[in-house]
PDB file of N, CA and C in Angstrom:
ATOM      1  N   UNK A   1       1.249  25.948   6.573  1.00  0.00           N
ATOM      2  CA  UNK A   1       1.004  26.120   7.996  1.00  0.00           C
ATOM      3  C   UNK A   1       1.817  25.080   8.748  1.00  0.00           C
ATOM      4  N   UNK A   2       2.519  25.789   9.427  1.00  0.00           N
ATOM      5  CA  UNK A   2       3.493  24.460  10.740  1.00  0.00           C
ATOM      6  C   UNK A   2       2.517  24.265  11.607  1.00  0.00           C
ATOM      7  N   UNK A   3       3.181  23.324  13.045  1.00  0.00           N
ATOM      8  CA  UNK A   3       2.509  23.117  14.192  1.00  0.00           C
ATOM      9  C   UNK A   3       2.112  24.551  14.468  1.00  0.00           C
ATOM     10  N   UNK A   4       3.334  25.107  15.355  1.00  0.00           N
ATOM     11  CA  UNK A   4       2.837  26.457  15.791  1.00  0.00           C
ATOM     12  C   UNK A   4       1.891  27.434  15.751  1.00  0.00           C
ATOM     13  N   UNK A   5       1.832  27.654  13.597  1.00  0.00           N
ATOM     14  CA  UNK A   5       0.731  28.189  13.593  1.00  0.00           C
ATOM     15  C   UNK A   5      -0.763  27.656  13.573  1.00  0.00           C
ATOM     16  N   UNK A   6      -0.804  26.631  13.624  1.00  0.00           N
ATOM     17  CA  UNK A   6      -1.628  25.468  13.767  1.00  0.00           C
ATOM     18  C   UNK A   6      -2.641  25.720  15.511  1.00  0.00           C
ATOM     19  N   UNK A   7      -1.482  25.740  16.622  1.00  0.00           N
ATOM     20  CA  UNK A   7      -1.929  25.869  17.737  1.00  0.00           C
ATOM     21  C   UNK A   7      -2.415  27.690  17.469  1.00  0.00           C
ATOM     22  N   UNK A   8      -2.063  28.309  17.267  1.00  0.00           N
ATOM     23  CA  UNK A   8      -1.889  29.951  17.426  1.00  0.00           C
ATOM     24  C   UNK A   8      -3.523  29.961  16.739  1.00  0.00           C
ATOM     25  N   UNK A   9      -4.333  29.097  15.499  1.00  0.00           N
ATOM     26  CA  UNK A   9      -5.349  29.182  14.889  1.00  0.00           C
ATOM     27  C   UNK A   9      -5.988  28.425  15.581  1.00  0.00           C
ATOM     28  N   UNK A  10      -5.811  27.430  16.431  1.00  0.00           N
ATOM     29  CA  UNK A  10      -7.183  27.046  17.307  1.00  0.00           C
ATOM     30  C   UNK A  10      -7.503  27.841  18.825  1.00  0.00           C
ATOM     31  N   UNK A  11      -6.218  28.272  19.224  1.00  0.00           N
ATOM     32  CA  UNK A  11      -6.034  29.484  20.067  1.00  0.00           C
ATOM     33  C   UNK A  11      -7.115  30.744  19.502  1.00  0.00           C
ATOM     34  N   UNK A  12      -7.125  30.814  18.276  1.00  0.00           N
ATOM     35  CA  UNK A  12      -7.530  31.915  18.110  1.00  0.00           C
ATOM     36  C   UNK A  12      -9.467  31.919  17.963  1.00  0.00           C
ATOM     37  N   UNK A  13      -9.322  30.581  17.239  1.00  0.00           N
ATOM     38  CA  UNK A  13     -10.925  30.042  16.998  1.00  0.00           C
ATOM     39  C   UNK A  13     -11.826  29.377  17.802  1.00  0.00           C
ATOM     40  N   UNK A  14     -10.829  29.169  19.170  1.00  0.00           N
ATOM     41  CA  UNK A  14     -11.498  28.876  20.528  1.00  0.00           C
ATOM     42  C   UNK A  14     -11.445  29.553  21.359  1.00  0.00           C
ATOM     43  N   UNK A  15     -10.789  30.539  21.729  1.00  0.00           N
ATOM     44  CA  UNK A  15     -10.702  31.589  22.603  1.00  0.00           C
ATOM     45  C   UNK A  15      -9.997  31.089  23.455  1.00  0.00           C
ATOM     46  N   UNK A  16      -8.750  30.108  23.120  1.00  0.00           N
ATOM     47  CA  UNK A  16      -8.311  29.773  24.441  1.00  0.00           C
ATOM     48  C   UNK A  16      -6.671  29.751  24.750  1.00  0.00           C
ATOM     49  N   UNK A  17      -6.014  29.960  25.430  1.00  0.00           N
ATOM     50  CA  UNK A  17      -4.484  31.001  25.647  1.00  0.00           C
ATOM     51  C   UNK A  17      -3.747  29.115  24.823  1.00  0.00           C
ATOM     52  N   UNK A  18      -2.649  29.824  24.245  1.00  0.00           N
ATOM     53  CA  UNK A  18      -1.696  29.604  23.185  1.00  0.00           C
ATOM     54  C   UNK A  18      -1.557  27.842  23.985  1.00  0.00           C
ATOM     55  N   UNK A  19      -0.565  27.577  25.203  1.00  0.00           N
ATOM     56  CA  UNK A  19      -0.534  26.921  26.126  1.00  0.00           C
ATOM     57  C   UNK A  19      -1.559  25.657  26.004  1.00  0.00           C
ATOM     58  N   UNK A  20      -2.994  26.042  26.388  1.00  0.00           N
ATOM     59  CA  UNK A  20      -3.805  25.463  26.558  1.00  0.00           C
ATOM     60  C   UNK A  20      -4.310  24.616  24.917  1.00  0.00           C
ATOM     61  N   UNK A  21      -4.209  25.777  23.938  1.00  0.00           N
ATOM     62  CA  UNK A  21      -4.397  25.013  22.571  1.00  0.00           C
ATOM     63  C   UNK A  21      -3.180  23.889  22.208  1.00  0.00           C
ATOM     64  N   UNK A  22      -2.063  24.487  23.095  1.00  0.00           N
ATOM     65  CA  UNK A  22      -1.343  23.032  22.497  1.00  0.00           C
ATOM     66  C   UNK A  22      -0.915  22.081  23.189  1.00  0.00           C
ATOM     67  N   UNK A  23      -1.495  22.470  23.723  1.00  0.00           N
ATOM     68  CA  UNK A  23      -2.247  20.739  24.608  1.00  0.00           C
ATOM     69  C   UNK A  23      -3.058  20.251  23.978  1.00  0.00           C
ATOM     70  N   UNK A  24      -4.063  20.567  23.789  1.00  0.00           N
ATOM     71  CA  UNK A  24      -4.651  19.839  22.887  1.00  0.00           C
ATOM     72  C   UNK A  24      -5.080  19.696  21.209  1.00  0.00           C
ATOM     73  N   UNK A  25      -3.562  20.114  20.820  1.00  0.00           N
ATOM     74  CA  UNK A  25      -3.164  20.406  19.543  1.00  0.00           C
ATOM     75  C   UNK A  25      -2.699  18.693  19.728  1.00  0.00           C
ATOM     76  N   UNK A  26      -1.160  18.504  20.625  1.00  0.00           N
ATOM     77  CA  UNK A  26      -0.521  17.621  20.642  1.00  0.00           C
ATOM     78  C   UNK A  26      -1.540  16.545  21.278  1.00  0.00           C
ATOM     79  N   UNK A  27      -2.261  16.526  21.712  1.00  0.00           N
ATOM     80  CA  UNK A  27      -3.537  15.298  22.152  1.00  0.00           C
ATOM     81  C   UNK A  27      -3.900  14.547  21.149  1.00  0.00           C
ATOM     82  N   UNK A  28      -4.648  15.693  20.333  1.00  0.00           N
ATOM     83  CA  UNK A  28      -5.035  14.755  18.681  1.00  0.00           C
ATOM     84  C   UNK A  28      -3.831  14.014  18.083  1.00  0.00           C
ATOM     85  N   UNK A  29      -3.092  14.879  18.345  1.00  0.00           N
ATOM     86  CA  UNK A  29      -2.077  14.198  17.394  1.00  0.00           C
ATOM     87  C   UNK A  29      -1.619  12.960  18.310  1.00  0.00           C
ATOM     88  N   UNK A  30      -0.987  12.564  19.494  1.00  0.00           N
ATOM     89  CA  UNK A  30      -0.655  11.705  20.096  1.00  0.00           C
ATOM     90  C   UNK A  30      -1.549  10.288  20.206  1.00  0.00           C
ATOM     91  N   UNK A  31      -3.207  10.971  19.801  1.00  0.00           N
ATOM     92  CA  UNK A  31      -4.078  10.186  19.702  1.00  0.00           C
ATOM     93  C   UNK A  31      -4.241   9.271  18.869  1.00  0.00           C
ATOM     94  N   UNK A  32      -3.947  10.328  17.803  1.00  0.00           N
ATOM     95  CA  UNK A  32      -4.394   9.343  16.399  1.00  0.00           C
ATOM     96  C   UNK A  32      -2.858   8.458  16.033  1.00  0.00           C
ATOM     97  N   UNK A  33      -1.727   9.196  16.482  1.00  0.00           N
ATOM     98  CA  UNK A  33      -0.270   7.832  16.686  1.00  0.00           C
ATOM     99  C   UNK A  33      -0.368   6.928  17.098  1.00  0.00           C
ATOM    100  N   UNK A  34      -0.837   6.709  18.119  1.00  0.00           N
ATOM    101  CA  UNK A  34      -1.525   5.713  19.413  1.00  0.00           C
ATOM    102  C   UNK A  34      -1.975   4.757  18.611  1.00  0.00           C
ATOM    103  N   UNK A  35      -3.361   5.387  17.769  1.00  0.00           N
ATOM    104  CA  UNK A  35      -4.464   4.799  17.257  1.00  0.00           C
ATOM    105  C   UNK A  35      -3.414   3.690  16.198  1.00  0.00           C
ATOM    106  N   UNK A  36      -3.128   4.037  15.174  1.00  0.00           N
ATOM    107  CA  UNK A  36      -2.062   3.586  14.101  1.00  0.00           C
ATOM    108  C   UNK A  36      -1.135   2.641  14.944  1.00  0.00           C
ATOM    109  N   UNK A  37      -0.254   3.131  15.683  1.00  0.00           N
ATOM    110  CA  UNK A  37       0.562   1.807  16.213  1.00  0.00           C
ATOM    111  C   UNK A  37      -0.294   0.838  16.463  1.00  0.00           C
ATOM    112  N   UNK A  38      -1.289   0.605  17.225  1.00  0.00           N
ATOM    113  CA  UNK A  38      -1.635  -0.076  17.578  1.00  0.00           C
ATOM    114  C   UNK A  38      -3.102  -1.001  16.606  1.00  0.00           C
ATOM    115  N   UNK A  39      -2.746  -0.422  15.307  1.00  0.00           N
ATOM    116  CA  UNK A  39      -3.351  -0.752  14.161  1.00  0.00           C
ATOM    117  C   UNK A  39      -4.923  -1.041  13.928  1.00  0.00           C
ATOM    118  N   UNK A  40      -5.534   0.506  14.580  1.00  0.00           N
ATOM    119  CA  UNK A  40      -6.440   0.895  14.729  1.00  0.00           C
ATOM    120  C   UNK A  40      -6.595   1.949  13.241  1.00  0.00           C
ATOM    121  N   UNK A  41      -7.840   2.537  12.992  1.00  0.00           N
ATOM    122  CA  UNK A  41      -7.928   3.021  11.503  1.00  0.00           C
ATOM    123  C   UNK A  41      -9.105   4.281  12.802  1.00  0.00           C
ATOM    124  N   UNK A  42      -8.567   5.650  11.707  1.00  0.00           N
ATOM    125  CA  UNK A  42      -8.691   6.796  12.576  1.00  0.00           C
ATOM    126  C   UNK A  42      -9.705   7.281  11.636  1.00  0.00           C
ATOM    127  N   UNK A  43     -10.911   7.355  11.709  1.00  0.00           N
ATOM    128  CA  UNK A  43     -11.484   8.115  10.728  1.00  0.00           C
ATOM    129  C   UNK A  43     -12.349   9.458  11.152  1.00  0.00           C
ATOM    130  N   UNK A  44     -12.241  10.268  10.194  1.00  0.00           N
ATOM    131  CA  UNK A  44     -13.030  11.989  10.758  1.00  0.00           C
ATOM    132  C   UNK A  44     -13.753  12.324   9.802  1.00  0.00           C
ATOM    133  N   UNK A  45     -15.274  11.879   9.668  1.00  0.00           N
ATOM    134  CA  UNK A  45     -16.284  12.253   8.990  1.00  0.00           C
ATOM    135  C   UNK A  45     -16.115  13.379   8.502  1.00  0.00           C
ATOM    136  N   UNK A  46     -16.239  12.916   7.007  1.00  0.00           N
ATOM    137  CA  UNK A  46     -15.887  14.775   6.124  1.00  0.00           C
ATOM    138  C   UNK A  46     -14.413  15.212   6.007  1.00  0.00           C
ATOM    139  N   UNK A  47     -13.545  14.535   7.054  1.00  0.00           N
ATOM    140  CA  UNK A  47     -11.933  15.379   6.651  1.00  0.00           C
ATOM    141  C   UNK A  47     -11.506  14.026   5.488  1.00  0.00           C
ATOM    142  N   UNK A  48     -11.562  13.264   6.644  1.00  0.00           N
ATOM    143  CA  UNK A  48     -10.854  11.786   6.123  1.00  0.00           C
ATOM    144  C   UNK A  48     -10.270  11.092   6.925  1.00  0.00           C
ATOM    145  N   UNK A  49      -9.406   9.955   6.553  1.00  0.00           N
ATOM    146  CA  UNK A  49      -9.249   8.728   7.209  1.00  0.00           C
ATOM    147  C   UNK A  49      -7.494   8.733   7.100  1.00  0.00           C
ATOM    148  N   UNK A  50      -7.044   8.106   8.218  1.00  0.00           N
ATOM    149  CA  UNK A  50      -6.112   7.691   8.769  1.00  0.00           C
ATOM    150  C   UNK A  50      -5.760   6.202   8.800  1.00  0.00           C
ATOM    151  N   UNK A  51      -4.314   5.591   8.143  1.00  0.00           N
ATOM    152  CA  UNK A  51      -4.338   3.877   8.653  1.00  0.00           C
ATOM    153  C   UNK A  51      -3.215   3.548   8.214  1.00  0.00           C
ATOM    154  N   UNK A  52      -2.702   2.863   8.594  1.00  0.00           N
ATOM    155  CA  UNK A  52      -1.564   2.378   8.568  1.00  0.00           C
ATOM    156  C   UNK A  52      -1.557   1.270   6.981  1.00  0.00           C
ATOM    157  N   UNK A  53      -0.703   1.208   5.927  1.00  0.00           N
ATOM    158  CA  UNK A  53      -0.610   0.693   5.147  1.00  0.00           C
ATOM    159  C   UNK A  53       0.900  -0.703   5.105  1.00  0.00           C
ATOM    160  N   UNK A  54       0.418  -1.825   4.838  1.00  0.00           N
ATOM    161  CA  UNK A  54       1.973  -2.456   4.863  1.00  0.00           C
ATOM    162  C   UNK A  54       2.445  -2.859   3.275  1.00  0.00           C
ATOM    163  N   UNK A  55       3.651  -2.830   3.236  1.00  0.00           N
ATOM    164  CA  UNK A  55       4.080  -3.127   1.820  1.00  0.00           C
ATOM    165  C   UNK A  55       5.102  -4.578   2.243  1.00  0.00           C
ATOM    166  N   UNK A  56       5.134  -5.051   1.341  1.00  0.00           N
ATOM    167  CA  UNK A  56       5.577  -6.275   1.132  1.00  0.00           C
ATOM    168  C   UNK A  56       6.787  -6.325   0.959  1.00  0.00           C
ATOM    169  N   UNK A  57       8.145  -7.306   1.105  1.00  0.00           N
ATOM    170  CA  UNK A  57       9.704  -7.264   0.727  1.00  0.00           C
ATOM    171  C   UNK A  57       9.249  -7.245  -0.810  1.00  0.00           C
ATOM    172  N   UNK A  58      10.008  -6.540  -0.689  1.00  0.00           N
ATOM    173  CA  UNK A  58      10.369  -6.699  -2.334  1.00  0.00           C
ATOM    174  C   UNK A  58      11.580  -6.612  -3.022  1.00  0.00           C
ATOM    175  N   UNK A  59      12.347  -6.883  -4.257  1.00  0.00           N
ATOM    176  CA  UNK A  59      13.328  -6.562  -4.771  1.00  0.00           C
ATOM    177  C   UNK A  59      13.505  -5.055  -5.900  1.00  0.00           C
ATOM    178  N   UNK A  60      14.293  -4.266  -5.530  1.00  0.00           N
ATOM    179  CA  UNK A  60      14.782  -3.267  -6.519  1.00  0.00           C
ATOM    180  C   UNK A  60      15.783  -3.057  -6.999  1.00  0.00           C
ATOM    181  N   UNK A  61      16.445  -1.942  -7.353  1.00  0.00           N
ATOM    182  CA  UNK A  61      17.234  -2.067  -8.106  1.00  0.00           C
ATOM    183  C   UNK A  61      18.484  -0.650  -7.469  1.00  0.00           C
ATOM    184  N   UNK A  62      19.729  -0.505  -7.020  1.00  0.00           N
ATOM    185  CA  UNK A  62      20.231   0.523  -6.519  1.00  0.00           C
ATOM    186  C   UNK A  62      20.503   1.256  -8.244  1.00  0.00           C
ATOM    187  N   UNK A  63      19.943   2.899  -7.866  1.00  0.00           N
ATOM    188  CA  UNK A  63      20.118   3.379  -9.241  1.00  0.00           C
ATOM    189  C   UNK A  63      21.780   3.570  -9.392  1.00  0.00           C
ATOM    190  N   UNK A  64      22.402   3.711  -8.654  1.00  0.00           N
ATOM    191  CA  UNK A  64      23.780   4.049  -9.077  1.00  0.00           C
ATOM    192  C   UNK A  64      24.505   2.972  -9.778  1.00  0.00           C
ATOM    193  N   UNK A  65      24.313   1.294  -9.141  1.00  0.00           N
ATOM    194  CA  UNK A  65      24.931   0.336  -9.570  1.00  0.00           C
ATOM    195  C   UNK A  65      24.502  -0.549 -10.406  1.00  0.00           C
ATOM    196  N   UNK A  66      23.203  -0.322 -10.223  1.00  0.00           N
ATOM    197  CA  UNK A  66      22.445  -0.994 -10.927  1.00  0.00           C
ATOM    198  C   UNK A  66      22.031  -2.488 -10.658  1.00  0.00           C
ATOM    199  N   UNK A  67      22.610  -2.997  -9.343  1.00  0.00           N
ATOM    200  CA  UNK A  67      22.411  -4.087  -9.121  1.00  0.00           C
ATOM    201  C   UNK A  67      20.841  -4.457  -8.052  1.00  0.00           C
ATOM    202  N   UNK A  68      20.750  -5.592  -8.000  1.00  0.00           N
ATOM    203  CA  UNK A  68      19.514  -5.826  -7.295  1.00  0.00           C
ATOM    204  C   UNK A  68      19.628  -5.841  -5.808  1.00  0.00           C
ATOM    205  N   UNK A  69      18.653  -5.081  -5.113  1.00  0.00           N
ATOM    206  CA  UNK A  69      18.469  -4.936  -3.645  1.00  0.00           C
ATOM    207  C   UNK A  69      17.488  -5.411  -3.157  1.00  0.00           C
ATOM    208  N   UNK A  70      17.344  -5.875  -1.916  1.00  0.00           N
ATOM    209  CA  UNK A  70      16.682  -5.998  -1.368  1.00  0.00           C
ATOM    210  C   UNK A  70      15.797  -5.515  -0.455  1.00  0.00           C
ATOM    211  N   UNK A  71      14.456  -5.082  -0.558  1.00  0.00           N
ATOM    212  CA  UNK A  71      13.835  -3.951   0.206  1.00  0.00           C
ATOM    213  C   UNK A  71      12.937  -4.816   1.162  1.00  0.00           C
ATOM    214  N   UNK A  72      13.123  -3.949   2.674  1.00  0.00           N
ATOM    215  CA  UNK A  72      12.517  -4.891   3.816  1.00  0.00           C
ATOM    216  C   UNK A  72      10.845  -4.634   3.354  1.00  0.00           C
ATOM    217  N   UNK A  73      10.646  -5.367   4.231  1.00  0.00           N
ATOM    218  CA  UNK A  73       8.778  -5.217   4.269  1.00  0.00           C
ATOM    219  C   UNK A  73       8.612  -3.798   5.340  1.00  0.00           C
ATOM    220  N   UNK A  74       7.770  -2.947   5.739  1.00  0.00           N
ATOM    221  CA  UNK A  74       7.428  -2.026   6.274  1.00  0.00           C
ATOM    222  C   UNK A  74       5.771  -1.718   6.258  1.00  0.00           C
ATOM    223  N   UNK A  75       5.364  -0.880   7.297  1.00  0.00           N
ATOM    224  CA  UNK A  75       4.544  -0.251   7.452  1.00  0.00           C
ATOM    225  C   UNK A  75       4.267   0.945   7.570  1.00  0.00           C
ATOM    226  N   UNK A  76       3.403   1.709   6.896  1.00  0.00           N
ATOM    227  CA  UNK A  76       3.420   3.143   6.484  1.00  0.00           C
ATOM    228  C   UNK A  76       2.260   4.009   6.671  1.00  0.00           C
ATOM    229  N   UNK A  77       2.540   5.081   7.304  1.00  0.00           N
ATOM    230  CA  UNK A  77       0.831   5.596   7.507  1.00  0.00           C
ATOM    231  C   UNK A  77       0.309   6.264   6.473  1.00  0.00           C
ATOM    232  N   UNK A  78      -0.835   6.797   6.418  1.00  0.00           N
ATOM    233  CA  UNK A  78      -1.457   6.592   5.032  1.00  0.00           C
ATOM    234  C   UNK A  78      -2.720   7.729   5.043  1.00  0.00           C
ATOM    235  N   UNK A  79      -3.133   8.660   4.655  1.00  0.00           N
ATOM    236  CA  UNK A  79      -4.131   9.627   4.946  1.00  0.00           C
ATOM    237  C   UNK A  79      -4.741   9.682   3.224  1.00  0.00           C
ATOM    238  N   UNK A  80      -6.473   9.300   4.087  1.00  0.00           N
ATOM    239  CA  UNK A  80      -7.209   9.403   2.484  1.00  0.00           C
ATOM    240  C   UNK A  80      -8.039  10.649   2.563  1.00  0.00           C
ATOM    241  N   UNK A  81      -8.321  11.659   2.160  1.00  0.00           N
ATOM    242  CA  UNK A  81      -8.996  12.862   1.604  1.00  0.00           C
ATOM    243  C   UNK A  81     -10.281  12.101   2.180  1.00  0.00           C
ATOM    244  N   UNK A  82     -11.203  13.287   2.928  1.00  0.00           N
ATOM    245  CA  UNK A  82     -12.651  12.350   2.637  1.00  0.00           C
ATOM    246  C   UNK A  82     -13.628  13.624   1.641  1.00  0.00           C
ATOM    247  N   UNK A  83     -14.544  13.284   1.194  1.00  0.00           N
ATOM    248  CA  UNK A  83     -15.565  13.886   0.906  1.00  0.00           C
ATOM    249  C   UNK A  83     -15.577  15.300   1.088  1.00  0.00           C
ATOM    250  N   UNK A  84     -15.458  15.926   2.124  1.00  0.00           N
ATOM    251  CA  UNK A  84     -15.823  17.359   3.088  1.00  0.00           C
ATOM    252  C   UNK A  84     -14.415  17.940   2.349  1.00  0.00           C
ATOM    253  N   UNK A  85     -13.799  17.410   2.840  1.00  0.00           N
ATOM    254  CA  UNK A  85     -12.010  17.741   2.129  1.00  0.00           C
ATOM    255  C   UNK A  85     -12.125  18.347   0.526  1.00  0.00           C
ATOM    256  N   UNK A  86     -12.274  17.068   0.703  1.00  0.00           N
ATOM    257  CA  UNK A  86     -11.601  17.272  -1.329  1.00  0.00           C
ATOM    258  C   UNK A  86     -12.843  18.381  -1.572  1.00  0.00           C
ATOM    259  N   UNK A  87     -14.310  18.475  -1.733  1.00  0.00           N
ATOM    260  CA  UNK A  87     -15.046  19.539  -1.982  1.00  0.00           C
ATOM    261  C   UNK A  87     -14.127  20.964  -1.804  1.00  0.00           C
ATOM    262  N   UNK A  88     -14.072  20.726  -0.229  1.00  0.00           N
ATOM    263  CA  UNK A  88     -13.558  22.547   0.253  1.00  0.00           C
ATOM    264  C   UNK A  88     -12.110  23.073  -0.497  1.00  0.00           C
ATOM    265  N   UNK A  89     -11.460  21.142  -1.123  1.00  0.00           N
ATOM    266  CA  UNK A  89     -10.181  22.141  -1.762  1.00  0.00           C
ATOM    267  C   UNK A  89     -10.405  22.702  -3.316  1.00  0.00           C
ATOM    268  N   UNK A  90     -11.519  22.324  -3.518  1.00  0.00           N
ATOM    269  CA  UNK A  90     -11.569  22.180  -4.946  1.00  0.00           C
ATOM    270  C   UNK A  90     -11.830  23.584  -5.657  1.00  0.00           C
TER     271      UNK A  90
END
């Protein structure tokens, strides 16, 4: 499922014109970005949780040359399955 059909299924499960669902298709979503930059932790009882993860510099290795690189530190967003989830996929 893309965005599109994403809005077109809450359009359809709310009764409300295409337009209007993605508005507030892109809301949640702008919301919970928001939430993360600003290193807030997004959680949705039963779907799951949202948060930003940081990893540390570290050193690797380029596979072609084989020599050692250097990898920056970063931050990464991060989605955990909750409970409600993992059941309904199972």
């Amino acid at each position: 499922m893309n965005k599109s059909e994403l809005i077109d299924a809450v359009a359809d499960a709310t009764e409300m014109g295409k337009g209007q669902a993605g508005l507030v298709v892109e809301a949640v979503l702008d919301t919970i970005t928001n939430a993360l930059v600003s290193g807030e932790t997004v959680s949705l009882i039963g779907f799951g949780s949202f948060s930003v993860k940081e990893r540390a510099a570290r050193t690797g290795r380029d596979p072609r040359s084989g020599q050692s690189i250097e990898i920056k530190a970063s931050k990464n967003p991060v989605f955990k399955a909750g409970k409600g989830l993992k059941d309904a996929v199972k």
